[in-house]
Protein backbone atom coordinates (compact mmCIF):
# COMPACT_ATOMS: atom_id res chain seq x y z
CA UNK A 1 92.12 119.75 85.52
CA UNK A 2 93.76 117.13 83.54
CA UNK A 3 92.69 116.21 80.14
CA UNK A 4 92.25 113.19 77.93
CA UNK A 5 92.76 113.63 73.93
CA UNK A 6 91.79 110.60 71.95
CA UNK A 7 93.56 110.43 68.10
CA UNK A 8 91.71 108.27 65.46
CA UNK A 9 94.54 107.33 62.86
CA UNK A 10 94.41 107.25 59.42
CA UNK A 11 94.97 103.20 58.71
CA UNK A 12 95.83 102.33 62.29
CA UNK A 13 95.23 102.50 65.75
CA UNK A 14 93.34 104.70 68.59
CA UNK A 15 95.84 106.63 70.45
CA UNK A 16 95.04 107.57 74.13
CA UNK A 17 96.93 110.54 75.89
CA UNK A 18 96.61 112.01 79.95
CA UNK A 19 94.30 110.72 82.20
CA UNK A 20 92.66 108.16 81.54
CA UNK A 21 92.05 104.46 82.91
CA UNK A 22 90.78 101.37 80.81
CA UNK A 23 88.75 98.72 82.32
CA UNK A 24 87.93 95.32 81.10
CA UNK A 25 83.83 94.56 80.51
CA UNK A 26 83.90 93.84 84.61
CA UNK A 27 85.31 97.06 85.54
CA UNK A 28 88.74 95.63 86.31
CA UNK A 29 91.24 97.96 85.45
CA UNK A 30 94.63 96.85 82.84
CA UNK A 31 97.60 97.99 84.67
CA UNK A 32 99.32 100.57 82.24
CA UNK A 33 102.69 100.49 84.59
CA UNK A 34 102.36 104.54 84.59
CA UNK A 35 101.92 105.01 81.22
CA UNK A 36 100.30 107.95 80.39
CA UNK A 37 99.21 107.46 76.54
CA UNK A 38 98.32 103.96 74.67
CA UNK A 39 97.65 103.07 71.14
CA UNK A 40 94.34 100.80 70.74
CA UNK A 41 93.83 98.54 68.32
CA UNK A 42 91.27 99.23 65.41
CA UNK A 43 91.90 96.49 62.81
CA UNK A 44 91.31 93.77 64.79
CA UNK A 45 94.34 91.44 64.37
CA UNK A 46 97.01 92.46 67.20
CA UNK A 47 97.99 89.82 69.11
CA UNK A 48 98.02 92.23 72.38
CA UNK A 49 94.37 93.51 72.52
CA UNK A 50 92.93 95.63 73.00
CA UNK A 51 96.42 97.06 72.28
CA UNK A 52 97.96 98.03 69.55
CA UNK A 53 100.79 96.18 68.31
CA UNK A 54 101.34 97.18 64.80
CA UNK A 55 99.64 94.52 63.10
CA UNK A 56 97.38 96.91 60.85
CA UNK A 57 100.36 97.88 58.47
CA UNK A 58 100.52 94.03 57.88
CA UNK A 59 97.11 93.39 57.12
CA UNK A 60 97.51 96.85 54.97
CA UNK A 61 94.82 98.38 57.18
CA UNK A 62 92.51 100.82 55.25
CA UNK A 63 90.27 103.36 57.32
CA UNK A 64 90.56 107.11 56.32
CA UNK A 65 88.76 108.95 59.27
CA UNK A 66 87.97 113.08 59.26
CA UNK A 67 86.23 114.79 61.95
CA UNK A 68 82.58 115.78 61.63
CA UNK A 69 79.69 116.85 63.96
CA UNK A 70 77.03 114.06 65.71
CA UNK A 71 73.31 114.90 65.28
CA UNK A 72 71.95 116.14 68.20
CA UNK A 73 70.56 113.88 70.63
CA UNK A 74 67.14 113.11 71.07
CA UNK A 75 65.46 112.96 74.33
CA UNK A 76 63.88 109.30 74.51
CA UNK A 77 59.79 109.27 74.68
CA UNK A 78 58.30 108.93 77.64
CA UNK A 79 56.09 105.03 78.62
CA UNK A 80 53.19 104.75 77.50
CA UNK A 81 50.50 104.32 80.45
């Protein structure tokens, strides 16, 4: 079974590597010409989103990111009749 592993970076972008597709709000899918990992853009000023293009060591991009656990989740509450 393939996998997917997603990177946060330190000051930059989301990097993307295996299987993976990515679709626009519509569900149309960006054609990645076989590529099989992509670098997303976090600081919101490339000119090719939602792709990277290096533009966050221009703006001197600042997001230090460490790993840490989720809360569990919470079943929602039933209606109310």
């Amino acid at each position: 079974m393939a996998t997917t592993k997603i990177t946060v970076r330190n000051n930059g972008s989301v990097r993307i590597e295996g299987d993976f597709e990515i679709v626009d709000q519509e569900g149309n899918a960006f054609g990645l010409a076989g590529r099989t990992s992509v670098s997303l853009c976090r600081c919101g000023h490339s000119e090719n989103k939602p792709f990277c293009d290096g533009s966050h060591r221009r703006v001197q991009f600042q997001s230090e990111i460490k790993a840490f656990d989720l809360p569990p989740v919470v079943a929602p509450k039933p209606a109310s009749a």
